[in-house]
PDB file of N, CA and C in Angstrom:
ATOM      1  N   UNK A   1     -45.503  62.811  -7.833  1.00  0.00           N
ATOM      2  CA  UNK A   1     -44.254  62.844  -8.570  1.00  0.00           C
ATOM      3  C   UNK A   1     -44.477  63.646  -9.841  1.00  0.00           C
ATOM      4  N   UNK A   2     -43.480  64.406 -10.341  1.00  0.00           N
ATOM      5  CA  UNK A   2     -43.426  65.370 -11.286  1.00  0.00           C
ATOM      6  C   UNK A   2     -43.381  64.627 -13.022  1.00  0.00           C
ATOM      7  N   UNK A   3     -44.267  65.403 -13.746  1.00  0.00           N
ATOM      8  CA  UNK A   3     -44.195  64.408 -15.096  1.00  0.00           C
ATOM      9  C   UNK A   3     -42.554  64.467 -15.575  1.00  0.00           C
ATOM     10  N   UNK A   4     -41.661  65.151 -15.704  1.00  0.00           N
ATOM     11  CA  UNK A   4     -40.196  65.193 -15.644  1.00  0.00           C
ATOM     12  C   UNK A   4     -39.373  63.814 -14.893  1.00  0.00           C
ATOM     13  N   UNK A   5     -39.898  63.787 -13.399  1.00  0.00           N
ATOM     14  CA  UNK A   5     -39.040  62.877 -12.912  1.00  0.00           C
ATOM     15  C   UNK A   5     -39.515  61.735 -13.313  1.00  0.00           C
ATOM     16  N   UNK A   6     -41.146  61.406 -13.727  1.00  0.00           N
ATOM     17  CA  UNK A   6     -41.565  59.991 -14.542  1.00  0.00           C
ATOM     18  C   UNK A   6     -40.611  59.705 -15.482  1.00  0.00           C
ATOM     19  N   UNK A   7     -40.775  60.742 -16.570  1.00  0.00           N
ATOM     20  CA  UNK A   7     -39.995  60.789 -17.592  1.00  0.00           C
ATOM     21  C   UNK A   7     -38.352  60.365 -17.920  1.00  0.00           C
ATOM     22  N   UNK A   8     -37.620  60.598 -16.210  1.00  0.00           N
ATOM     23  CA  UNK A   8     -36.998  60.743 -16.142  1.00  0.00           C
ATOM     24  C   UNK A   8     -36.177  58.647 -15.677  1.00  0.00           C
ATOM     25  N   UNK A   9     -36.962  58.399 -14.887  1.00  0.00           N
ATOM     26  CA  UNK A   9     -37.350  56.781 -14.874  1.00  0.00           C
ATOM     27  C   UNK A   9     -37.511  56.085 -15.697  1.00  0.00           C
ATOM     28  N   UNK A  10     -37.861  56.587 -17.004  1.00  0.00           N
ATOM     29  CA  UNK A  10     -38.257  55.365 -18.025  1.00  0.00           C
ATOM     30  C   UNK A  10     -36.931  55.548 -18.686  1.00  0.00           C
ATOM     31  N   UNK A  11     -35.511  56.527 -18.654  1.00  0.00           N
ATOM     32  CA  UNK A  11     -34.227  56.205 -19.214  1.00  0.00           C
ATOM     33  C   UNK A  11     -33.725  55.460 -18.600  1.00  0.00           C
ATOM     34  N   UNK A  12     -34.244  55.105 -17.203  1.00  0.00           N
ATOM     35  CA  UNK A  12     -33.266  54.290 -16.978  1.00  0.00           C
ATOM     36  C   UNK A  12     -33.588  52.742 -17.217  1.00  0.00           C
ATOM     37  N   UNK A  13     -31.991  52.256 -17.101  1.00  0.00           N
ATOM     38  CA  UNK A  13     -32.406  50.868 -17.427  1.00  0.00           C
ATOM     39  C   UNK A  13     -33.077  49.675 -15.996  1.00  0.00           C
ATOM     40  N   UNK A  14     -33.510  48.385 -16.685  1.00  0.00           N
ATOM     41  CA  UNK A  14     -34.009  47.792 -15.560  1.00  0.00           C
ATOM     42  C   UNK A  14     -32.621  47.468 -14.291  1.00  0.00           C
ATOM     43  N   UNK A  15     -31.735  47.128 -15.068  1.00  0.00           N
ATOM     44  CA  UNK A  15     -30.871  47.472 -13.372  1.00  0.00           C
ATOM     45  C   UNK A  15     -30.226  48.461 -12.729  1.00  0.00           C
ATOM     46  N   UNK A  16     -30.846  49.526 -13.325  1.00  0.00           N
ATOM     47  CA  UNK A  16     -30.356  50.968 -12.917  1.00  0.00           C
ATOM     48  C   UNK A  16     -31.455  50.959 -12.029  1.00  0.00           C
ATOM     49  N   UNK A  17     -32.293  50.720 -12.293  1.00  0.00           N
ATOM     50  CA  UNK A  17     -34.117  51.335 -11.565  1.00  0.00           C
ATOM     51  C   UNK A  17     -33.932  50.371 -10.670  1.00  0.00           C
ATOM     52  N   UNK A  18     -33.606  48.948 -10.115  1.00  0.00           N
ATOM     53  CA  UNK A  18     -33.306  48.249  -9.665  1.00  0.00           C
ATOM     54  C   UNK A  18     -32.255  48.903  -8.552  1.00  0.00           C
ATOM     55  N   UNK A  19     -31.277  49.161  -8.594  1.00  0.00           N
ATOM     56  CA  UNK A  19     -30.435  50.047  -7.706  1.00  0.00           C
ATOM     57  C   UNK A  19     -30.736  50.961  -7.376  1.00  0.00           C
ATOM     58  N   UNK A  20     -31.179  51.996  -7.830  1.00  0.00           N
ATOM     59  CA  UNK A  20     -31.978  53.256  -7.728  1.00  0.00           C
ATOM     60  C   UNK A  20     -33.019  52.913  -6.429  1.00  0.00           C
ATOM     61  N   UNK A  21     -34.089  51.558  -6.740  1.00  0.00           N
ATOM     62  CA  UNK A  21     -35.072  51.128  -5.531  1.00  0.00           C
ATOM     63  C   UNK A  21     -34.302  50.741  -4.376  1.00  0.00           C
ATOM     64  N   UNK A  22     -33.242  50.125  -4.282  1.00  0.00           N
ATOM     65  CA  UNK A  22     -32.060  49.659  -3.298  1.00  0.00           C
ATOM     66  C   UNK A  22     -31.988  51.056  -2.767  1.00  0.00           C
ATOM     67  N   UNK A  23     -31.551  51.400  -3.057  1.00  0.00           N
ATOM     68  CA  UNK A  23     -30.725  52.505  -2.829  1.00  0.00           C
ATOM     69  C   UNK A  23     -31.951  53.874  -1.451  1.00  0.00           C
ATOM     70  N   UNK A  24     -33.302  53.531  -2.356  1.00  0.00           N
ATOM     71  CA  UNK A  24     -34.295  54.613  -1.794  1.00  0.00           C
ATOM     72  C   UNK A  24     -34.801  53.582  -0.290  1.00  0.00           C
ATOM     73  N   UNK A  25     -34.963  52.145  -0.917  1.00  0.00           N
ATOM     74  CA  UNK A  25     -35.331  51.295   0.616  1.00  0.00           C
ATOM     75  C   UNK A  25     -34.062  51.444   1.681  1.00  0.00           C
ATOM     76  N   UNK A  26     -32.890  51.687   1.362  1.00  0.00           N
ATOM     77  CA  UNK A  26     -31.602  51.451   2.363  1.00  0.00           C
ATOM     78  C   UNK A  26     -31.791  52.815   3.046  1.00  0.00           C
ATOM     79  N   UNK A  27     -32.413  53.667   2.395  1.00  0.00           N
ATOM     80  CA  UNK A  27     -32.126  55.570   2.658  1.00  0.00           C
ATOM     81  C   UNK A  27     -33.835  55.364   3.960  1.00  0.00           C
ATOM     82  N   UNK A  28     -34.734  55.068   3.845  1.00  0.00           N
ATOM     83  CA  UNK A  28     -36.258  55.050   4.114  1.00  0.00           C
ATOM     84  C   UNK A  28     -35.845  54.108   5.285  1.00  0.00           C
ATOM     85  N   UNK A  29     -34.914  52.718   5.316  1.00  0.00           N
ATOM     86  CA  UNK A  29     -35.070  52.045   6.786  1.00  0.00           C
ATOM     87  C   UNK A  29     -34.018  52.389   7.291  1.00  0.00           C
ATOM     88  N   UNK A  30     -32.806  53.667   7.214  1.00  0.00           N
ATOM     89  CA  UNK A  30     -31.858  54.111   7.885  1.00  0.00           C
ATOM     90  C   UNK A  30     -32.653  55.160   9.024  1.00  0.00           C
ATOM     91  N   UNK A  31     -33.839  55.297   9.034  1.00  0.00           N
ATOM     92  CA  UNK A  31     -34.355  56.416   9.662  1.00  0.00           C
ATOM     93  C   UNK A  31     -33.589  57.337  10.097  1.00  0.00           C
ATOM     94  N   UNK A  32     -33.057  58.183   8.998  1.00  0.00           N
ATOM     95  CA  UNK A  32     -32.153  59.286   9.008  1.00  0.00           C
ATOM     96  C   UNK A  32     -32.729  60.439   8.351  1.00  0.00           C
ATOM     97  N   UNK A  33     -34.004  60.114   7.890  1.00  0.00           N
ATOM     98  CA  UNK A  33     -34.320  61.410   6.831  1.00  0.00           C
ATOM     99  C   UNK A  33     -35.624  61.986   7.456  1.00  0.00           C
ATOM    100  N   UNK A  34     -35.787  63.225   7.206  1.00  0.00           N
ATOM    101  CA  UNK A  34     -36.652  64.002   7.811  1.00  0.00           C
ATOM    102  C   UNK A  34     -38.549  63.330   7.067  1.00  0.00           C
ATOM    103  N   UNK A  35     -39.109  63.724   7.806  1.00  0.00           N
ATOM    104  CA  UNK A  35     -41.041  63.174   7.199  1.00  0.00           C
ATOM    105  C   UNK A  35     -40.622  63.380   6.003  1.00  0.00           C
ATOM    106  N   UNK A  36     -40.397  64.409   5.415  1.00  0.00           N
ATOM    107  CA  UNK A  36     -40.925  65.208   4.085  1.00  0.00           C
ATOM    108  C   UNK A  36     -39.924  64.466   3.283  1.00  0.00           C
ATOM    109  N   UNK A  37     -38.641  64.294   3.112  1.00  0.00           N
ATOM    110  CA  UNK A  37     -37.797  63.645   2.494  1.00  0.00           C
ATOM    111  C   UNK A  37     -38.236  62.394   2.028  1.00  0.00           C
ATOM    112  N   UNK A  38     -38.393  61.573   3.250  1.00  0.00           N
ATOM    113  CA  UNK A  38     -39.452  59.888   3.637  1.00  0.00           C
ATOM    114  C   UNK A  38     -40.091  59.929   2.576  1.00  0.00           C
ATOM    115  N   UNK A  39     -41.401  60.859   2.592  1.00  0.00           N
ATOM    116  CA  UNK A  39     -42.309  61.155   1.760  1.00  0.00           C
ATOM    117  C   UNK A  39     -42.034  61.112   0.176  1.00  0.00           C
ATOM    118  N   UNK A  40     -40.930  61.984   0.062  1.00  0.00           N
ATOM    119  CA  UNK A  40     -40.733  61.752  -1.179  1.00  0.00           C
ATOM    120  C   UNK A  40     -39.852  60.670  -2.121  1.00  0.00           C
ATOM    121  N   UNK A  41     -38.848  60.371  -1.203  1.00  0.00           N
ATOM    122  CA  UNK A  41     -37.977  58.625  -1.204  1.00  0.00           C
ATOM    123  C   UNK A  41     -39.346  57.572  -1.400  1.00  0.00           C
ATOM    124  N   UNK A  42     -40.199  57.730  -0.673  1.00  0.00           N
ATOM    125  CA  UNK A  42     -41.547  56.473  -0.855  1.00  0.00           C
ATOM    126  C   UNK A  42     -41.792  56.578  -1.987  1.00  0.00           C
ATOM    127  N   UNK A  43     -42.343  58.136  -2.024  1.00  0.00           N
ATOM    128  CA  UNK A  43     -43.184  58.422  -3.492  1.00  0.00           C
ATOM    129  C   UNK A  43     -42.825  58.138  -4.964  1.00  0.00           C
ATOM    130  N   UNK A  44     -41.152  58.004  -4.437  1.00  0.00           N
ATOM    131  CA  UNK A  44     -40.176  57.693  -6.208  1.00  0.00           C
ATOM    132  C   UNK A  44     -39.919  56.212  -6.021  1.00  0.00           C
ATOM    133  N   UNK A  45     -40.228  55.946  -4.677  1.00  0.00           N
ATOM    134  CA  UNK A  45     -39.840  54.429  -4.933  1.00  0.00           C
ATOM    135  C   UNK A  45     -40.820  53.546  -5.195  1.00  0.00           C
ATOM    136  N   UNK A  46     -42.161  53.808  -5.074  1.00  0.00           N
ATOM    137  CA  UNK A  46     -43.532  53.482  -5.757  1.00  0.00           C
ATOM    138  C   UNK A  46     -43.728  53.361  -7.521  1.00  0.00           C
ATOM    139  N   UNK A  47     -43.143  54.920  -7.851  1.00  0.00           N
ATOM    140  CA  UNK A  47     -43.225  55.239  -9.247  1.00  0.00           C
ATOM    141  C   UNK A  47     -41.736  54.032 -10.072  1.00  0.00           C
ATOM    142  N   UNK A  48     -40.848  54.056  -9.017  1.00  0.00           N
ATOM    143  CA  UNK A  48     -39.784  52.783  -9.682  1.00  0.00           C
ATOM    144  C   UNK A  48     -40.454  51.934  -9.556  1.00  0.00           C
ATOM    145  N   UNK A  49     -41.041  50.954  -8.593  1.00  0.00           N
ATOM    146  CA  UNK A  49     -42.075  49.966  -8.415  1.00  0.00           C
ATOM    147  C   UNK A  49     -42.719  49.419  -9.890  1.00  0.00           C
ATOM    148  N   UNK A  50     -43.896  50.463  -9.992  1.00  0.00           N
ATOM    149  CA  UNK A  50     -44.464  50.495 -10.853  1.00  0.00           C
ATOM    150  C   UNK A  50     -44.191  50.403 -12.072  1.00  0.00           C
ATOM    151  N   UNK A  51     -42.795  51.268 -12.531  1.00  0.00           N
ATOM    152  CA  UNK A  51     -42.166  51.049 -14.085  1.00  0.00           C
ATOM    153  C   UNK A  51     -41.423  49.667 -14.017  1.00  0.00           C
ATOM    154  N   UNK A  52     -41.016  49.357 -13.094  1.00  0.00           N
ATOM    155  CA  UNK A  52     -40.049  47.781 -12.815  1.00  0.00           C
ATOM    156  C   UNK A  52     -41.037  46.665 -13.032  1.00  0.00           C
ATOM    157  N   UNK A  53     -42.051  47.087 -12.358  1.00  0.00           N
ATOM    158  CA  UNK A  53     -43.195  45.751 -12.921  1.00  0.00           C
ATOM    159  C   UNK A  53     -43.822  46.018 -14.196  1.00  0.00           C
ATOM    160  N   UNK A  54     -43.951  47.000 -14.780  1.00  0.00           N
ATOM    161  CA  UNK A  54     -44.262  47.272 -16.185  1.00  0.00           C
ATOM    162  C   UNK A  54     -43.440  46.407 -17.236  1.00  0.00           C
ATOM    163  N   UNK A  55     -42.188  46.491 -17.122  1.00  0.00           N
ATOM    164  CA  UNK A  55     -41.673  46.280 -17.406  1.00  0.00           C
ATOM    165  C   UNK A  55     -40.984  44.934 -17.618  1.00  0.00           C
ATOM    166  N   UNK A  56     -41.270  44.181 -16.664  1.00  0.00           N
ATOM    167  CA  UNK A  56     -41.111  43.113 -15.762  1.00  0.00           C
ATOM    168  C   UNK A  56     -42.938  42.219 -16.636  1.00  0.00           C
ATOM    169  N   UNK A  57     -43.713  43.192 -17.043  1.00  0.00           N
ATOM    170  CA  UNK A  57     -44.844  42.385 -17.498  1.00  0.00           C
ATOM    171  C   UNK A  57     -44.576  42.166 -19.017  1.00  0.00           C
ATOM    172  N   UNK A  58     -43.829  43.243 -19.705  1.00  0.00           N
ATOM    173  CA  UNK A  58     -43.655  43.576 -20.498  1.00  0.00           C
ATOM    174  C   UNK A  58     -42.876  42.034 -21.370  1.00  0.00           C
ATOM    175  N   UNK A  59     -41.479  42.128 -20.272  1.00  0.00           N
ATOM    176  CA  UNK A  59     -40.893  40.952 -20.596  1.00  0.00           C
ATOM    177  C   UNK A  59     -41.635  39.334 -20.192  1.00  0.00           C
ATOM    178  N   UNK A  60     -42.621  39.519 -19.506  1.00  0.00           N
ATOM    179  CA  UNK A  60     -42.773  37.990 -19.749  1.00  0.00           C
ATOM    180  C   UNK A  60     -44.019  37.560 -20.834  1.00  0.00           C
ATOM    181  N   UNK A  61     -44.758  38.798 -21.338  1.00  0.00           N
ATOM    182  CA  UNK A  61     -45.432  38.807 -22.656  1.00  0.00           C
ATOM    183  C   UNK A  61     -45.187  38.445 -23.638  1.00  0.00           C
ATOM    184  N   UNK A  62     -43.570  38.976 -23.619  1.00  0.00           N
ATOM    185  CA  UNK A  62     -42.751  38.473 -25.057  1.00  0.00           C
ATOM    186  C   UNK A  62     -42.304  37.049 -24.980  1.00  0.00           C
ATOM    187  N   UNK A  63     -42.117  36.332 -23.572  1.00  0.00           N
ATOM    188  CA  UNK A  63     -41.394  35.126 -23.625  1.00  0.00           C
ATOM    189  C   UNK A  63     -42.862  34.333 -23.893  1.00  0.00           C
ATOM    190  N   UNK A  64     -43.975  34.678 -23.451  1.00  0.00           N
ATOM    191  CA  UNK A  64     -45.404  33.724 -23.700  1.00  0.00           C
ATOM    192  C   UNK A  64     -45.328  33.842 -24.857  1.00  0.00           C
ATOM    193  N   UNK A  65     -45.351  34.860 -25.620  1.00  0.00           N
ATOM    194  CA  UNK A  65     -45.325  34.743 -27.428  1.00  0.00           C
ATOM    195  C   UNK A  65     -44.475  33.942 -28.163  1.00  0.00           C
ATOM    196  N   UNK A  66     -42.910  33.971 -27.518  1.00  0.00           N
ATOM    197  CA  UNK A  66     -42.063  33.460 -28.261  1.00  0.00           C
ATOM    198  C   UNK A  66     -42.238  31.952 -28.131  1.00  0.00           C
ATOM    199  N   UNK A  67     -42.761  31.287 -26.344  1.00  0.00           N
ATOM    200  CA  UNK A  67     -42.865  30.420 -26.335  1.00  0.00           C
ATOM    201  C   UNK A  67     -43.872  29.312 -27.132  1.00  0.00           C
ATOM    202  N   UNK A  68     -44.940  30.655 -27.538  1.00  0.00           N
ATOM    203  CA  UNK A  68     -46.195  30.271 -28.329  1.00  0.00           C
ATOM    204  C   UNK A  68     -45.728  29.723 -29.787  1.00  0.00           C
ATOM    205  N   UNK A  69     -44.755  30.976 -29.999  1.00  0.00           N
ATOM    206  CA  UNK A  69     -44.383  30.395 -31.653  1.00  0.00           C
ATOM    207  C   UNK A  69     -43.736  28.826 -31.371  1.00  0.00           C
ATOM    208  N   UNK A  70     -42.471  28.736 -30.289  1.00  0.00           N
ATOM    209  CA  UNK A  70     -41.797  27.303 -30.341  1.00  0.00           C
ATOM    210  C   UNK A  70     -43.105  26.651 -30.678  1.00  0.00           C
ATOM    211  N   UNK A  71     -44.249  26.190 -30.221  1.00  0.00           N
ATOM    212  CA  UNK A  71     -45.277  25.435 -29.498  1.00  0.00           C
ATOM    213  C   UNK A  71     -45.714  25.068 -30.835  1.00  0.00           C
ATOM    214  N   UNK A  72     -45.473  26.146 -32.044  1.00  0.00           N
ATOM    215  CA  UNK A  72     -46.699  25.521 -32.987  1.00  0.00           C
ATOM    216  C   UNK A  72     -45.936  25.282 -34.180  1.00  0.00           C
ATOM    217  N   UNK A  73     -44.260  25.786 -34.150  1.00  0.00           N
ATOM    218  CA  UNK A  73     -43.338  24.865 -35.053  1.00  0.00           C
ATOM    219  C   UNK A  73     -43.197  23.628 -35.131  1.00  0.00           C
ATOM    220  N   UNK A  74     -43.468  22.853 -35.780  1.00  0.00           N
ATOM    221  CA  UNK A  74     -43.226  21.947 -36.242  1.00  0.00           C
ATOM    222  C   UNK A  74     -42.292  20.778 -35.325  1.00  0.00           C
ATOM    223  N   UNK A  75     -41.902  19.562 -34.609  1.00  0.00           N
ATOM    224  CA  UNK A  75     -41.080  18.890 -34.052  1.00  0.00           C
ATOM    225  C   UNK A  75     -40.564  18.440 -35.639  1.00  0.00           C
ATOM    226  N   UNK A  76     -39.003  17.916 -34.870  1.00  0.00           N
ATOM    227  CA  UNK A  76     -38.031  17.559 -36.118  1.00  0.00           C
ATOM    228  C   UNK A  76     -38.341  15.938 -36.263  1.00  0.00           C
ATOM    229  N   UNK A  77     -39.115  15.432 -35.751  1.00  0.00           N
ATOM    230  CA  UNK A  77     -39.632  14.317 -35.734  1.00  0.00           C
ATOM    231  C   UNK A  77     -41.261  14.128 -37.268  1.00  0.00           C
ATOM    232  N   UNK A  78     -41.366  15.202 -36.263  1.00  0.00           N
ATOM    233  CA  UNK A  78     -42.928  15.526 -38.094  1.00  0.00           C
ATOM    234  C   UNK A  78     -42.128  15.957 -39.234  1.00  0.00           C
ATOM    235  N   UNK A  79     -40.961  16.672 -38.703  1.00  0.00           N
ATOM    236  CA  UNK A  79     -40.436  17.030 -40.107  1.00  0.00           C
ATOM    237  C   UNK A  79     -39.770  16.209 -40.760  1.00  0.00           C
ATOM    238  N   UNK A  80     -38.758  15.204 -40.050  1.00  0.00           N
ATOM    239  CA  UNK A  80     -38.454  13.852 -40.499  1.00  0.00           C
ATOM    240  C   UNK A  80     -39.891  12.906 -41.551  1.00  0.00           C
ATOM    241  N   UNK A  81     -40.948  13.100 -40.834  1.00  0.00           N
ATOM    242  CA  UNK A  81     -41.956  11.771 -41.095  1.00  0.00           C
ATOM    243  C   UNK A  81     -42.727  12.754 -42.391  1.00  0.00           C
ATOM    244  N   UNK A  82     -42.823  13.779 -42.838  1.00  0.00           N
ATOM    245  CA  UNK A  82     -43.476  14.644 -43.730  1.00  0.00           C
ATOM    246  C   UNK A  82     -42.070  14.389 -45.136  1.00  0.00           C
ATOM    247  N   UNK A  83     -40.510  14.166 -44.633  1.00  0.00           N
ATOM    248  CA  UNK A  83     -39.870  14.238 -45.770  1.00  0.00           C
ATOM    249  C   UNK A  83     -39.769  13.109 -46.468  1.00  0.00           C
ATOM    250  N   UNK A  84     -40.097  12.082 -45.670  1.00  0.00           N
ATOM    251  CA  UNK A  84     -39.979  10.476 -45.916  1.00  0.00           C
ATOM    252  C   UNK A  84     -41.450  10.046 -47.140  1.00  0.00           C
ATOM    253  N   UNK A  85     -42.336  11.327 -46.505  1.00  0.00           N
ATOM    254  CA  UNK A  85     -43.597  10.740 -47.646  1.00  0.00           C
ATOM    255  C   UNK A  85     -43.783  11.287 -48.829  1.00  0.00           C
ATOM    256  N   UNK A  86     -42.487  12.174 -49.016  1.00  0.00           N
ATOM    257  CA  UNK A  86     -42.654  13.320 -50.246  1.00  0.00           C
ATOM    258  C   UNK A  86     -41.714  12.163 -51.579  1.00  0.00           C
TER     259      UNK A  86
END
């Protein structure tokens, strides 16, 4: 795949690239397209693959972090029992 058409994948959004993969699996099991076409429908639908799970890792990095911060705030229960001793 061409550094352009990479390039060209990371504008799109995750449910664009999402349809876009629909779209290349519906075209690849219609067996309507010539080898070479196949070939290249696989080859972009690999490179969507790949940015979709990037992406897809991307977002659950941020939810482990965010979940990390909940984890070490404070319960409103300590914060109750910390105002009671002040």
């Amino acid at each position: 795949m061409e550094e352009q058409e990479i390039r060209e994948l990371d504008k799109l959004t995750f449910r664009e690239g999402m349809d876009e993969l629909g779209r290349i699996v519906a075209a690849l099991e219609s067996n309507t397209l010539e080898l070479e076409e196949s070939l290249s429908q696989y080859e972009q639908g690999i490179a969507l693959l790949r940015m979709l799970r990037g992406r897809l890792d991307s977002a659950q990095q941020r939810v482990d972090v965010l979940m990390g911060e909940l984890e070490q705030t404070a319960s409103d229960e300590e914060i109750d029992t910390n105002l009671n001793k002040a």
